[in-house]
Protein backbone atom coordinates (compact mmCIF):
# COMPACT_ATOMS: atom_id res chain seq x y z
CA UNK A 1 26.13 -4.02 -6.07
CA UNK A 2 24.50 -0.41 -6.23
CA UNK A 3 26.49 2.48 -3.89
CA UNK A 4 24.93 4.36 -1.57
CA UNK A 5 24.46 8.04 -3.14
CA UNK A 6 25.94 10.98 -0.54
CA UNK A 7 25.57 14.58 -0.38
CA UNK A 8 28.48 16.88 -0.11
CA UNK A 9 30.24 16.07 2.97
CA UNK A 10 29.89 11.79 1.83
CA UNK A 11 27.19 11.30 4.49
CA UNK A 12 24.37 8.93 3.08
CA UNK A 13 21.13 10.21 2.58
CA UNK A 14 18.94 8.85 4.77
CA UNK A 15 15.68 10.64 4.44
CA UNK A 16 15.67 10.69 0.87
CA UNK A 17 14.63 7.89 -0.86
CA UNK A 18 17.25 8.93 -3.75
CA UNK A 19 16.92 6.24 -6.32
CA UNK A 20 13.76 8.77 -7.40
CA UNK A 21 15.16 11.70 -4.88
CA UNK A 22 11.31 11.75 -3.40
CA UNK A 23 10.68 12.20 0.31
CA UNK A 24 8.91 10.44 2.37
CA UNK A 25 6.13 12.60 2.95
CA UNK A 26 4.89 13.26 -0.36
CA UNK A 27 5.21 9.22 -1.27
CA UNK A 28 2.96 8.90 2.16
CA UNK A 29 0.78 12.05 1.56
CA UNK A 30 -0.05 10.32 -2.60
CA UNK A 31 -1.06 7.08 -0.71
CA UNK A 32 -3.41 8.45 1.92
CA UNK A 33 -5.22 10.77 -1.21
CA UNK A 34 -5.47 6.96 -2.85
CA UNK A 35 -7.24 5.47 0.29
CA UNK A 36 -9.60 8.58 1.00
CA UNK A 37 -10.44 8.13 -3.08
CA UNK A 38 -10.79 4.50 -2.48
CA UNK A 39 -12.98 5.18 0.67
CA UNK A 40 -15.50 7.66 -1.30
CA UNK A 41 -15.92 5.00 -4.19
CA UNK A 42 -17.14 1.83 -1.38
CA UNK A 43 -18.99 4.64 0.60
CA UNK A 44 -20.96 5.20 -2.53
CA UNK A 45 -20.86 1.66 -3.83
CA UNK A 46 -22.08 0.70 -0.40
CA UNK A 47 -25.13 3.26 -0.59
CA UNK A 48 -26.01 2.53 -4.13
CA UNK A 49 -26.21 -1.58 -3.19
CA UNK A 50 -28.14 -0.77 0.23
CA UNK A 51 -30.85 1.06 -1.94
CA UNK A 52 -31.38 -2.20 -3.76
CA UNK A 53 -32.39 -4.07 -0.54
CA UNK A 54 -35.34 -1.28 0.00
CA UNK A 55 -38.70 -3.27 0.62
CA UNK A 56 -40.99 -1.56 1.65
CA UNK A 57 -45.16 -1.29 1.60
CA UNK A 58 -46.04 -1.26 -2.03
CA UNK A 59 -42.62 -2.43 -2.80
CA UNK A 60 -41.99 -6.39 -2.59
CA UNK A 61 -40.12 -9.06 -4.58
CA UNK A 62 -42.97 -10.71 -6.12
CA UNK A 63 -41.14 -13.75 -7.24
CA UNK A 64 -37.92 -15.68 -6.40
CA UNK A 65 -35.89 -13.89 -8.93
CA UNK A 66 -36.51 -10.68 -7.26
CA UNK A 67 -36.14 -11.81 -3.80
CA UNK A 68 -32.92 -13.14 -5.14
CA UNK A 69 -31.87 -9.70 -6.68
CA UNK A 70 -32.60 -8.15 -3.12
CA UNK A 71 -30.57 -10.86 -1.12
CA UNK A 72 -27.58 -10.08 -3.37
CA UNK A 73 -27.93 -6.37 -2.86
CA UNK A 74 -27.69 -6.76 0.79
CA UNK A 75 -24.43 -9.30 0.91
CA UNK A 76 -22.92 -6.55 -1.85
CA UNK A 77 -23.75 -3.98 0.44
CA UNK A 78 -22.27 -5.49 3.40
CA UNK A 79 -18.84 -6.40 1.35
CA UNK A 80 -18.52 -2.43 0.79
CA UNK A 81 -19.35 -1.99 4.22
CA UNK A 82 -16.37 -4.34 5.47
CA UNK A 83 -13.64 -2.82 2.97
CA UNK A 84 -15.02 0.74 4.21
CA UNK A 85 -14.14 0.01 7.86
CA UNK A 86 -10.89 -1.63 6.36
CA UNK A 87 -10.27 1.37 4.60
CA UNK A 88 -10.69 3.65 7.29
CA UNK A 89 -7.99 1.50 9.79
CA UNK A 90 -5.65 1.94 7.17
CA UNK A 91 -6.35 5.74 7.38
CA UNK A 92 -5.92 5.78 11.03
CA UNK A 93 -2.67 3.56 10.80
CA UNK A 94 -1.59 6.10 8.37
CA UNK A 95 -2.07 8.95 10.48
CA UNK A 96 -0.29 6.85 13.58
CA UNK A 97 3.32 5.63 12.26
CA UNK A 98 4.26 8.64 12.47
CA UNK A 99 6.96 9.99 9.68
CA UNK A 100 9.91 9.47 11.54
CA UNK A 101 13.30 7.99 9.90
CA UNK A 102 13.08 3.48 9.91
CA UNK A 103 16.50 2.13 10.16
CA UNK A 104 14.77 -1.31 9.44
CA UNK A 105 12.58 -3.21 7.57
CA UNK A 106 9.19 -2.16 9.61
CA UNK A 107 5.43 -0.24 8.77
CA UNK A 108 6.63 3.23 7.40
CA UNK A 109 9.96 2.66 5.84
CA UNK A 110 10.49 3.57 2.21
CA UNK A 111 13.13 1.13 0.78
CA UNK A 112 15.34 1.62 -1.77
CA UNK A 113 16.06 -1.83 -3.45
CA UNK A 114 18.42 -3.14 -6.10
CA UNK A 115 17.44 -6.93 -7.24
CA UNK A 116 19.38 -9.24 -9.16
CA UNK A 117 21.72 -6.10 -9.58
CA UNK A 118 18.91 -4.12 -12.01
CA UNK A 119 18.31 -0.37 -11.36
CA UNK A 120 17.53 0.76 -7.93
CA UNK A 121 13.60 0.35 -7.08
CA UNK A 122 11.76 2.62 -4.46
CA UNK A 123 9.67 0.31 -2.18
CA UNK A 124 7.13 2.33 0.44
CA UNK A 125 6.19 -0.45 3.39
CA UNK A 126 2.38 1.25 3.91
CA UNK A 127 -0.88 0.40 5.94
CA UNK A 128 -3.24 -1.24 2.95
CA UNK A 129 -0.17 -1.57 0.65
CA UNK A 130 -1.18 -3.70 -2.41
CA UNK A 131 1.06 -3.48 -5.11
CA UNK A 132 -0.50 0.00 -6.28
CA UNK A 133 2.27 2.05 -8.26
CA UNK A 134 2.55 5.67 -7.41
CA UNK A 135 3.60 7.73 -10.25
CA UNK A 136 4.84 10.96 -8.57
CA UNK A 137 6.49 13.47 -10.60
CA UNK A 138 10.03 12.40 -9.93
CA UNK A 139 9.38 8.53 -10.31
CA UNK A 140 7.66 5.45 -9.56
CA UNK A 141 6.92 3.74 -5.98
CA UNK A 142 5.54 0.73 -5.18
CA UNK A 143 3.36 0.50 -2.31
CA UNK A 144 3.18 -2.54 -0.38
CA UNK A 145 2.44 -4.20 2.84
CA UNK A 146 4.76 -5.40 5.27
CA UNK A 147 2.51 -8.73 4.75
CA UNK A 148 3.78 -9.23 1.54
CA UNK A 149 5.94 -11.79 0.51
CA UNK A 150 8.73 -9.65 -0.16
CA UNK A 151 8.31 -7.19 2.83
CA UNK A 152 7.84 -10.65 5.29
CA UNK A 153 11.21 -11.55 3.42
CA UNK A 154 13.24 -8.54 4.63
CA UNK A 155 11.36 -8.00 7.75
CA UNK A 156 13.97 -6.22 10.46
CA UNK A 157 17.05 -6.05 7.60
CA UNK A 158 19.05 -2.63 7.54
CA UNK A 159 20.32 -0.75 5.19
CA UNK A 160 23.41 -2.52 3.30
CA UNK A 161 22.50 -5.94 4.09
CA UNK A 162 21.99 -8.19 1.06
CA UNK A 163 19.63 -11.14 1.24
CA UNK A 164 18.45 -13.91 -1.07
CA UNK A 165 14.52 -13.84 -1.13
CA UNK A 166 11.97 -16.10 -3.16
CA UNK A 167 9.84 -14.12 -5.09
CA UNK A 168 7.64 -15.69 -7.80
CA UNK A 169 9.18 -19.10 -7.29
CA UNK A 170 12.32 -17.49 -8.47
CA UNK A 171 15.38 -16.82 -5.84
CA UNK A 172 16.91 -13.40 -6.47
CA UNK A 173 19.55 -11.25 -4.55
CA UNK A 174 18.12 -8.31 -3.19
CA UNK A 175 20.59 -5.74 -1.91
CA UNK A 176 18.80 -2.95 0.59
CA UNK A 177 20.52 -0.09 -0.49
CA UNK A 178 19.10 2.72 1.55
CA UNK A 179 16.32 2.82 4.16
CA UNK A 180 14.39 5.73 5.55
């Protein structure tokens, strides 16, 4: 089992995630540049696929195939357009959880986790969290949802509580080492 790191005076560290000794703002502030980047891309993407729909007066599919081509334009178009609106709630759910300390499992913790007793592993619990690593200067985060298997796993734990969770078909021990 991993030991909580202290300062000084032996008092934990809650808001430091100190396996990587990141805060939690600049782990939250690397994520919401990754969404706005996201965002621009399926803005685009969704511009450059509602061009292809155009038809206009001198401009018509003159055969199945092209009709075809057009239809598909439009359905691509309106996929960017749903992952641009889903973008932008994860944005605004960003901007709303606040940065306050978690003393659980919930949206907005960063979790500092040691599995099957391997080095310690900085877990961020984000809006839109898929998996994406963040390589920040001091180390490595991994952003997930608290939808995700392991998050729904370890849902309202605390810090020092040690839980068997199923992850790949595999059971591992997963020890929550610090939360903030």
């Amino acid at each position: 089992m991993a030991r909580l790191q202290s300062d000084t005076r032996g008092q934990p560290l809650p808001a430091l995630c100190y396996a990587l000794m990141l805060d939690k703002s600049s782990i939250v502030s690397a994520w919401r540049e990754i969404l706005r980047d996201r965002l621009a891309v399926h803005e685009s993407s969704k511009l450059a696929a509602r061009s292809g729909t155009r038809v206009d007066g001198e401009h018509r599919p003159s055969n199945r195939g092209e009709r075809a081509a057009v239809t598909t334009q439009g359905y691509l178009a309106h996929a960017f357009g749903a992952r641009t609106i889903e973008l932008q709630d994860y944005l605004e759910a960003l901007e709303d959880m606040g940065s306050a300390p978690r003393s659980e499992v919930v949206i907005g913790a960063v979790l500092t986790l040691s599995m099957d007793e391997q080095p310690a592993k900085t877990i961020a619990l984000l809006p839109g969290g898929d998996a994406t690593q963040l390589k920040l200067v001091s180390g490595t985060v991994t952003v997930l949802s608290t939808s995700s298997p392991l998050a729904a796993q370890l849902r309202d734990s605390e810090a020092g509580d040690s839980l068997e969770v199923e992850i790949g078909g595999r059971v591992i021990e997963v020890e929550i080492i610090a939360i903030d």
